[in-house]
N, C-alpha and C. Protein backbone atom coordinates (compact mmCIF):
# COMPACT_ATOMS: atom_id res chain seq x y z
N UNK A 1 0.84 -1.17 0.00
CA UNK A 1 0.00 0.00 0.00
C UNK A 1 0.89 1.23 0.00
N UNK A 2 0.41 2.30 -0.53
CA UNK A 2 1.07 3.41 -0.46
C UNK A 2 0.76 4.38 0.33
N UNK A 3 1.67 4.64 1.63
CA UNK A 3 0.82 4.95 2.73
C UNK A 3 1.38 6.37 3.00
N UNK A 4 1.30 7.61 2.76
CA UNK A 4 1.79 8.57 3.06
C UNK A 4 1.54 9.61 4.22
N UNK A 5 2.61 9.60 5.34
CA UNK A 5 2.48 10.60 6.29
C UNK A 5 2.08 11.92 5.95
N UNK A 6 1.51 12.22 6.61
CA UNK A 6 0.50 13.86 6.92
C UNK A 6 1.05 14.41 7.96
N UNK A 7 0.46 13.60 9.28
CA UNK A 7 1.07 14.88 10.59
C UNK A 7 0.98 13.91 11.87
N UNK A 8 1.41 14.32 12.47
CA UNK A 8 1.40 13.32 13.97
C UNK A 8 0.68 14.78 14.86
N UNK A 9 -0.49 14.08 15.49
CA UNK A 9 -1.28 15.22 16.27
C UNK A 9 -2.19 13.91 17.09
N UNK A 10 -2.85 14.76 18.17
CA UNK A 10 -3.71 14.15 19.27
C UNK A 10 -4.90 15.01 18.96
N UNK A 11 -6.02 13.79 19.89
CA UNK A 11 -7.22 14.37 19.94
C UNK A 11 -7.23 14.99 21.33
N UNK A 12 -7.24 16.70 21.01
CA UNK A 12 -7.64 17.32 22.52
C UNK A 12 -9.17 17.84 22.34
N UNK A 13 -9.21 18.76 23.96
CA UNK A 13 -10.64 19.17 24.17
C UNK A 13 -11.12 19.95 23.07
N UNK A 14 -12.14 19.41 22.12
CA UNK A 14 -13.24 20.48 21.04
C UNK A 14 -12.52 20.09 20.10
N UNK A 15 -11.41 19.17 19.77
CA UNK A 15 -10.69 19.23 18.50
C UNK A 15 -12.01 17.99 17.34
N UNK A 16 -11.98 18.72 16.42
CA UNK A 16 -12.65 17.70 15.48
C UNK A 16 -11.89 16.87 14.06
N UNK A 17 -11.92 15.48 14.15
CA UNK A 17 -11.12 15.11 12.86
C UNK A 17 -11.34 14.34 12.21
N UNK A 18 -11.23 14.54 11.30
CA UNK A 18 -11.96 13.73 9.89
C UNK A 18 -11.68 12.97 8.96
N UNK A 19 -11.87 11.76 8.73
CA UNK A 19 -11.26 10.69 7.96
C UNK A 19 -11.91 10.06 7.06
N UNK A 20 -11.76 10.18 6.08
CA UNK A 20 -12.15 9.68 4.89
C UNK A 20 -12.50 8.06 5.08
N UNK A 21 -13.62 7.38 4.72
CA UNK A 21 -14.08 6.60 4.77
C UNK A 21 -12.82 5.53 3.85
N UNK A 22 -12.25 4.32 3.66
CA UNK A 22 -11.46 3.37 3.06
C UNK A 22 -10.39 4.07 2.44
N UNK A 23 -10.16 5.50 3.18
CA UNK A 23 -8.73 6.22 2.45
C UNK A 23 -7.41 6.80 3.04
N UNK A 24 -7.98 6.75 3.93
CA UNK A 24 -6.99 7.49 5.34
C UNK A 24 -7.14 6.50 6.70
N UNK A 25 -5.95 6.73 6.64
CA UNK A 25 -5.42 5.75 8.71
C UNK A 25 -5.10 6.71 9.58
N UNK A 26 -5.18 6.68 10.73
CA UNK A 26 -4.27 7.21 11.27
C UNK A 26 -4.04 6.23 13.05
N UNK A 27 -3.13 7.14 13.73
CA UNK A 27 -2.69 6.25 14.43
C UNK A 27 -3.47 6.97 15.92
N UNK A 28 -4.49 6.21 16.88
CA UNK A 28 -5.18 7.06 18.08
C UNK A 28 -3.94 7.06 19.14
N UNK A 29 -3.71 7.95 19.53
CA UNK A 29 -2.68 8.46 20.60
C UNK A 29 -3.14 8.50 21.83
N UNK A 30 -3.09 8.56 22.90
CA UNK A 30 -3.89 8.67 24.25
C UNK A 30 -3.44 10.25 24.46
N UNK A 31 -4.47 10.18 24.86
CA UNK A 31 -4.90 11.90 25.57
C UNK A 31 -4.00 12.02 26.55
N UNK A 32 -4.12 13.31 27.01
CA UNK A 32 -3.09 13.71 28.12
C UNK A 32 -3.94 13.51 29.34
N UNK A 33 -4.80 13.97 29.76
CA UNK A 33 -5.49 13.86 30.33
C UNK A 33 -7.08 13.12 30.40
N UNK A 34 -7.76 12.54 31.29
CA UNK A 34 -9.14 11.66 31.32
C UNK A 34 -9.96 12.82 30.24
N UNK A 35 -10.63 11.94 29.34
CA UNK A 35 -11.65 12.51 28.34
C UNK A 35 -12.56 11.27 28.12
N UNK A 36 -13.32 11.65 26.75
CA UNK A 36 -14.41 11.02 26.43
C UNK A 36 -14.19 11.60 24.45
N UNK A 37 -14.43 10.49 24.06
CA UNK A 37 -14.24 11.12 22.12
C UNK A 37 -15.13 10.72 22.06
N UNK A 38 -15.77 10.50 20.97
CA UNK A 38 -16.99 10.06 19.71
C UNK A 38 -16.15 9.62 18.29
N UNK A 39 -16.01 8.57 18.15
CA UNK A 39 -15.56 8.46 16.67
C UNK A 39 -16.81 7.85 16.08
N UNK A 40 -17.18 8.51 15.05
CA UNK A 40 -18.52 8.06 14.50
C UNK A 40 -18.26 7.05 13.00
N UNK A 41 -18.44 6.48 12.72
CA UNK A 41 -17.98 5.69 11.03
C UNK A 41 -19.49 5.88 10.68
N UNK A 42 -19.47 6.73 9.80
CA UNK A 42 -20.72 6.97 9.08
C UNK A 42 -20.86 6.21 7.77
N UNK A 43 -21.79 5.49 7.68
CA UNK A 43 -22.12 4.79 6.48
C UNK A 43 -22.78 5.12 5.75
N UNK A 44 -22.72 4.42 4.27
CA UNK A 44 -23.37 5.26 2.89
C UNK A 44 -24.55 4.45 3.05
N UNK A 45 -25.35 5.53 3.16
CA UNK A 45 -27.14 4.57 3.54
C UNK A 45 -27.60 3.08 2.26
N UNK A 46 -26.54 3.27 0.87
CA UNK A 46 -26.99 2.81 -0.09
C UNK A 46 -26.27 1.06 0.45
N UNK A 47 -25.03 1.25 0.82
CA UNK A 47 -24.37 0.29 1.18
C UNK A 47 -24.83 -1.19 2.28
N UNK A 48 -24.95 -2.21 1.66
CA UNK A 48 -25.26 -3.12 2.96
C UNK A 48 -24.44 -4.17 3.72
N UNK A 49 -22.83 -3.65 3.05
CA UNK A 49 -22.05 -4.31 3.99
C UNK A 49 -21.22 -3.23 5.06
N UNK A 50 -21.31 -4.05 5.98
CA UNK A 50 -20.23 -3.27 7.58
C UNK A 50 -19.54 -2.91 7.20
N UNK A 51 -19.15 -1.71 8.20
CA UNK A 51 -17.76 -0.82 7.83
C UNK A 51 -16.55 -1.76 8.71
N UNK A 52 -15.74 -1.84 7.77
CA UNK A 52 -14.14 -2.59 8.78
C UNK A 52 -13.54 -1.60 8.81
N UNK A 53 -12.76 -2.25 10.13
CA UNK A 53 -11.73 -1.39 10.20
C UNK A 53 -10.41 -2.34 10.18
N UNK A 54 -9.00 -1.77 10.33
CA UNK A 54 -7.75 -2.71 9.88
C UNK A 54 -6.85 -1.69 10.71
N UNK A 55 -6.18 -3.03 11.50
CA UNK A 55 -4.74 -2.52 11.80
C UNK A 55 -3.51 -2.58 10.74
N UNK A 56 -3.00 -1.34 10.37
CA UNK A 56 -1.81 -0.98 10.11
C UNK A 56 -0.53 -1.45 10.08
N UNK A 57 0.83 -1.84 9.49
CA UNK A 57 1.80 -1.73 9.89
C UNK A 57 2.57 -0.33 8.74
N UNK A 58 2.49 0.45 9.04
CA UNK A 58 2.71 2.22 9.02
C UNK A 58 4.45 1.61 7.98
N UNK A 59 5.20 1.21 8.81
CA UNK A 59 6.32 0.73 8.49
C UNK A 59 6.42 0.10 7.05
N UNK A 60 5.82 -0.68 6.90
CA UNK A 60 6.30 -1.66 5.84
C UNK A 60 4.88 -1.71 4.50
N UNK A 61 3.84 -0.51 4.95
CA UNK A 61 2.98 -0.34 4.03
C UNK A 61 1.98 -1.44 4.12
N UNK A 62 1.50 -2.15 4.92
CA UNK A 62 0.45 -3.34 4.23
C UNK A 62 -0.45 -3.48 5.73
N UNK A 63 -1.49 -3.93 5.47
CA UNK A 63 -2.58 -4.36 6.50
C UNK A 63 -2.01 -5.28 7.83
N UNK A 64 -1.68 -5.40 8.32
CA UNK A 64 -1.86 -6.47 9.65
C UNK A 64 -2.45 -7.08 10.11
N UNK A 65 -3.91 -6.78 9.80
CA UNK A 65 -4.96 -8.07 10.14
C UNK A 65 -6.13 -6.50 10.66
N UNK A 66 -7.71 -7.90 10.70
CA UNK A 66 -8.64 -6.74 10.56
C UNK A 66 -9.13 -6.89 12.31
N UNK A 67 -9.81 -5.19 12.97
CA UNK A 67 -10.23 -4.80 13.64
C UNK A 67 -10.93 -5.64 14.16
N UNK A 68 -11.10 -7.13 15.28
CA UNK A 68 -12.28 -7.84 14.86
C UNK A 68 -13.11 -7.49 16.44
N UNK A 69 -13.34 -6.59 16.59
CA UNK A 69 -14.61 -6.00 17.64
C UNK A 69 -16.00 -5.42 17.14
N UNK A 70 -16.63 -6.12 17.56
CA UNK A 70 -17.85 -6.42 17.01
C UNK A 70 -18.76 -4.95 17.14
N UNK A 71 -18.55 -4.03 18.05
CA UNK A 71 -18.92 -2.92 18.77
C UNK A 71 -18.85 -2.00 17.48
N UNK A 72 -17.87 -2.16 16.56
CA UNK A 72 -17.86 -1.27 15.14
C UNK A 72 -19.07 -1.27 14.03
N UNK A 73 -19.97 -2.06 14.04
CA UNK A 73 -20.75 -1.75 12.76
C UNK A 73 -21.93 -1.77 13.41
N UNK A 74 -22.63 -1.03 12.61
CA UNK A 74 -23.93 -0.27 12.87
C UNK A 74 -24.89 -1.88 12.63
N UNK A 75 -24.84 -2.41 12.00
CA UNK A 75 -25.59 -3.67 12.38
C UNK A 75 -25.38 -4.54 13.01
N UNK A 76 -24.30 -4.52 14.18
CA UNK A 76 -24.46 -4.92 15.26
C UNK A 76 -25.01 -4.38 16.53
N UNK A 77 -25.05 -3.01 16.27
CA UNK A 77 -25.94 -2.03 17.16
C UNK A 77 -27.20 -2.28 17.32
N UNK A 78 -27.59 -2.17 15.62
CA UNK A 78 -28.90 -2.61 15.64
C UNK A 78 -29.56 -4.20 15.74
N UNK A 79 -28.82 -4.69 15.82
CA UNK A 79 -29.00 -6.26 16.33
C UNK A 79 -29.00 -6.34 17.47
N UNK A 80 -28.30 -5.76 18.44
CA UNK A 80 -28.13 -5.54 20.31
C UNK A 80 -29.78 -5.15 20.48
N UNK A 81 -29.80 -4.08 19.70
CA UNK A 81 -31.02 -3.23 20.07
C UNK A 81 -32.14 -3.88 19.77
N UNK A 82 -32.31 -4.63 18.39
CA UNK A 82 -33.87 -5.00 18.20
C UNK A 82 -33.68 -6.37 19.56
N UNK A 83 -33.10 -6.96 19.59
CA UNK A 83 -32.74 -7.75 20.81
C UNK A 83 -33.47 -7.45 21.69
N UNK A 84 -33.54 -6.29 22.61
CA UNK A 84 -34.43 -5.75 23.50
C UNK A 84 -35.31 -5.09 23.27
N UNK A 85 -35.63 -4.31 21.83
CA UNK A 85 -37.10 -3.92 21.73
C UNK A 85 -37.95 -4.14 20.68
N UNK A 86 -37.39 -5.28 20.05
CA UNK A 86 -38.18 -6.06 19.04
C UNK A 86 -39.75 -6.52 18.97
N UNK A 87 -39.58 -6.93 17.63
CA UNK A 87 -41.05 -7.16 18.05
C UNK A 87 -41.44 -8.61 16.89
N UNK A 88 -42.11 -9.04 15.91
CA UNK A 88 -42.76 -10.20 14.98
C UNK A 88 -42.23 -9.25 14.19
N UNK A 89 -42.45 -8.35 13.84
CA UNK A 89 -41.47 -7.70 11.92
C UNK A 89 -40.09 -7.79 12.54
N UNK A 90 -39.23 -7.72 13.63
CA UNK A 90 -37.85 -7.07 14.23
C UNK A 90 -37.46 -8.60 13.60
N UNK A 91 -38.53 -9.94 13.93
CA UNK A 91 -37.82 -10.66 13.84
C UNK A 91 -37.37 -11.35 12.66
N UNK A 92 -38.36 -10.87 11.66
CA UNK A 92 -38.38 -11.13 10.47
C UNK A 92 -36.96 -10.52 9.83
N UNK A 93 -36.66 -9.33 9.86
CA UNK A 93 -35.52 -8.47 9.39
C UNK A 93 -34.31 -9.29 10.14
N UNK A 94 -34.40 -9.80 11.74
CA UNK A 94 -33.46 -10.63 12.16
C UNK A 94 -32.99 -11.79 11.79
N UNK A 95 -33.98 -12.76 11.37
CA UNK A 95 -33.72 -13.79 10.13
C UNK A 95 -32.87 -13.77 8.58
N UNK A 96 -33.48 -12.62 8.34
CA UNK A 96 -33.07 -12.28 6.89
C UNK A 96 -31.35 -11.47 6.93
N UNK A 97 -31.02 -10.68 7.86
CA UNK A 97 -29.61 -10.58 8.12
C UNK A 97 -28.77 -12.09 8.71
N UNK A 98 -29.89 -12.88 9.49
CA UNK A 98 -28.80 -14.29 9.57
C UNK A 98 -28.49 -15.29 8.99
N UNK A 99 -29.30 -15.32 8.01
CA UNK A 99 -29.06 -16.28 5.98
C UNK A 99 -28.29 -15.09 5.44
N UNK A 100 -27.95 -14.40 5.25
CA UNK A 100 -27.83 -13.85 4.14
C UNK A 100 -26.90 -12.66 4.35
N UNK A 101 -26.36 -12.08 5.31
CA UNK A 101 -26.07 -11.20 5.65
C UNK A 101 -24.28 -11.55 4.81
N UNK A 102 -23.04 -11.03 4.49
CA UNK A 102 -22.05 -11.56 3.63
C UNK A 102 -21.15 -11.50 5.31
N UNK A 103 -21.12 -10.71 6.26
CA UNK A 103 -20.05 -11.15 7.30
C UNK A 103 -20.58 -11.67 8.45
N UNK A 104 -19.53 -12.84 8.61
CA UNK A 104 -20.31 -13.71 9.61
C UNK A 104 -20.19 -13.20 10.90
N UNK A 105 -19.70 -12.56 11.34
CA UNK A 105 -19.92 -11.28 12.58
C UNK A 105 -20.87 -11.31 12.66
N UNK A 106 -21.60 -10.24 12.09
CA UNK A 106 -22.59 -9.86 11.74
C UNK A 106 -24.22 -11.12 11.95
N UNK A 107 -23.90 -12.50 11.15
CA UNK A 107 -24.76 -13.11 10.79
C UNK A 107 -25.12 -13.65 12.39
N UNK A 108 -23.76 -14.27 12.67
CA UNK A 108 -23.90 -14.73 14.14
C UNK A 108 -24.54 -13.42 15.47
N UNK A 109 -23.90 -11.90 15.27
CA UNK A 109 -25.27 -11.18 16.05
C UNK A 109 -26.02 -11.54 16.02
N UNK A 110 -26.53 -11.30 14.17
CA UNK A 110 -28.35 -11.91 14.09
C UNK A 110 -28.66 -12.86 15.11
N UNK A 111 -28.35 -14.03 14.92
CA UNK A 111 -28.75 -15.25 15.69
C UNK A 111 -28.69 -14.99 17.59
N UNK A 112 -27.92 -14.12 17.61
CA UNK A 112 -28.13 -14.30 19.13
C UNK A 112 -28.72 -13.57 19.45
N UNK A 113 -29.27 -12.31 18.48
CA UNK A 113 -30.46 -11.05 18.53
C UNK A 113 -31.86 -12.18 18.73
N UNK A 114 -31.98 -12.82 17.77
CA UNK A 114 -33.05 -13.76 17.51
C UNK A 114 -33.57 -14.88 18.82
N UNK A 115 -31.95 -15.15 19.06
CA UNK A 115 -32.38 -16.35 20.38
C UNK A 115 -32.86 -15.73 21.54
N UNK A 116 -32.54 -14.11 21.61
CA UNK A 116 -33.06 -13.75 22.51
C UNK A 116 -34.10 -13.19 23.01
N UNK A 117 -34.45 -12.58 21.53
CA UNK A 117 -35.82 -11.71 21.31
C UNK A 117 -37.06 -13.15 21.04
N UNK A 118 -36.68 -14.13 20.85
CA UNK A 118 -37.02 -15.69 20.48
C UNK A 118 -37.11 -16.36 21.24
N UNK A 119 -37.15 -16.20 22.32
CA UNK A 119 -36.92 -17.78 23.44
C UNK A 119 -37.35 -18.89 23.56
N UNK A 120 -38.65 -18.80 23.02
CA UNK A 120 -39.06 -20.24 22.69
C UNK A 120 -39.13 -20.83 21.59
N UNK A 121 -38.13 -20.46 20.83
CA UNK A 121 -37.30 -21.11 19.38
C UNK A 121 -35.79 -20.45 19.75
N UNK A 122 -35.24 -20.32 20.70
CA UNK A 122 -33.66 -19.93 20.59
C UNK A 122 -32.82 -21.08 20.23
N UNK A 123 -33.18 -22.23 20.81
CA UNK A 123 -32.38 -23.63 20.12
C UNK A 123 -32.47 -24.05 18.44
N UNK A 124 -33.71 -23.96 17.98
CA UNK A 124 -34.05 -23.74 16.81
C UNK A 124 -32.85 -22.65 16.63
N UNK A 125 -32.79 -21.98 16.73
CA UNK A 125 -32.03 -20.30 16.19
C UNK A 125 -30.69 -20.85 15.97
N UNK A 126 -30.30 -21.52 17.45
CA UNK A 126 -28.97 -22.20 17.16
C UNK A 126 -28.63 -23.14 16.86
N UNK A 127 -29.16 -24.03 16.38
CA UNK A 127 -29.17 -25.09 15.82
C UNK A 127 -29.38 -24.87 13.89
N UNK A 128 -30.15 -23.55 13.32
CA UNK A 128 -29.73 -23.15 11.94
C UNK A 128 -28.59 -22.25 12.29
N UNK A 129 -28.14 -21.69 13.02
CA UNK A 129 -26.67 -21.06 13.16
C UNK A 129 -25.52 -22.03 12.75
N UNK A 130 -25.64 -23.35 13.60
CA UNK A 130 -24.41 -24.16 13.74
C UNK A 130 -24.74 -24.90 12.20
N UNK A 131 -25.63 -24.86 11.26
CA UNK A 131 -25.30 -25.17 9.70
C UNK A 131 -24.58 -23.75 9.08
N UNK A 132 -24.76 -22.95 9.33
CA UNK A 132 -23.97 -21.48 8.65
C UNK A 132 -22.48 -22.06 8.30
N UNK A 133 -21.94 -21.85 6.55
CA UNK A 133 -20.82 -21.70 6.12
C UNK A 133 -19.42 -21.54 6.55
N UNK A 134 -19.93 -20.50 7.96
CA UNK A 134 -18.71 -20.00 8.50
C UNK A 134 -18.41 -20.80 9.75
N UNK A 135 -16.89 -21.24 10.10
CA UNK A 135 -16.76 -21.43 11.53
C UNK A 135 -16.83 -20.84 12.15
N UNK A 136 -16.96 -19.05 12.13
CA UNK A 136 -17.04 -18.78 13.37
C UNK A 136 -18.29 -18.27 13.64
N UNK A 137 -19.18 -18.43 13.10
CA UNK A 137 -20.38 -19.00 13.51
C UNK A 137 -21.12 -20.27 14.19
N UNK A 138 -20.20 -21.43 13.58
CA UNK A 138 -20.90 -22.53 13.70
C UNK A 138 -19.88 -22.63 14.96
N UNK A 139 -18.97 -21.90 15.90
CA UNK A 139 -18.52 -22.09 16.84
C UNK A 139 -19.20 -21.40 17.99
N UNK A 140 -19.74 -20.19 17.52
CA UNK A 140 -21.09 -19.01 18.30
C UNK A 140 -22.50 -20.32 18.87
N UNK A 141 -22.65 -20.66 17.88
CA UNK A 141 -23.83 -21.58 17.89
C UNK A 141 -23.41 -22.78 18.81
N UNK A 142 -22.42 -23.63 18.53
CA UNK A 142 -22.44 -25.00 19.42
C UNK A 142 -22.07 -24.50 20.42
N UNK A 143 -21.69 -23.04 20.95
CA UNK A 143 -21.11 -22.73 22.74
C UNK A 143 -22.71 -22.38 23.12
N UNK A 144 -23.39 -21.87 22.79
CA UNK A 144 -24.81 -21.52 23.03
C UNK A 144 -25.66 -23.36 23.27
N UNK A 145 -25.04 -24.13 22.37
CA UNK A 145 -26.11 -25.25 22.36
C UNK A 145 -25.74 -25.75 23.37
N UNK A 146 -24.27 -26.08 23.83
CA UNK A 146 -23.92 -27.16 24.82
C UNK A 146 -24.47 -25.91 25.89
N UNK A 147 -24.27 -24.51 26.14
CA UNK A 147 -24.68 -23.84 27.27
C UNK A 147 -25.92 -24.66 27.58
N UNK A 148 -26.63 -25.01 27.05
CA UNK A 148 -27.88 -25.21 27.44
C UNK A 148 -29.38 -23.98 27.18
């Protein structure tokens, strides 16, 4: 990758900064003092896959491996959330992100949005989880099944 330095700076009090969506890195520095930020990843409403994020090696130009905290995409937010205030359509839209959704992050939320907003089909839920493509899904699913 062709990675070109700009500036080495921190986030202080009221500072605002802006990063281009899949074009710009930069590196988060710790504050000098106790704060609170907002980094927002705003998504293109047209788009229906998650925003990633990727660690860096600055040095040698190339990716290091991807961000894998689940807390980053907006459809895992909204999977936490219909979770607790769902409803018979919440669950319908919850199904249809857990066939079909392209990251299995993501697919496996679904399913545990579902088992929970679901309880009396959550085994059902995990039991079509643990057929899903992906292992790390079908590893989400059999820790849920043996849980009991």
């Amino acid at each position: 990758m062709d990675i070109r330095f700009l500036e080495r700076t921190r986030l202080t009090n009221g500072k605002v900064m802006f990063y281009r969506a899949n074009r710009d890195i930069h590196t988060q520095l710790p504050p000098d003092d106790f704060s609170i930020s907002i980094n927002l990843l705003v998504a293109d409403p047209e788009a229906v896959q998650s925003t990633k994020q990727y660690w860096f090696d600055v040095e040698r130009g190339v990716i290091s491996s991807s961000v894998e905290r689940l807390d980053y995409s907006p459809f895992v937010f909204l999977c936490r959330l219909a979770s607790m205030v769902g409803d018979g359509a919440t669950t319908n839209v919850l199904e249809k992100l857990a066939q079909g959704h392209s990251d299995a992050r993501i697919r496996a939320e679904a399913f545990t949005a579902l088992a929970t907003l679901d309880p009396g089909n959550s085994s059902r839920h995990w039991r079509d989880a643990s057929e899903d493509v992906d292992p790390y899904v079908q590893r989400v699913a059999r820790a849920k099944l043996s849980a009991g």
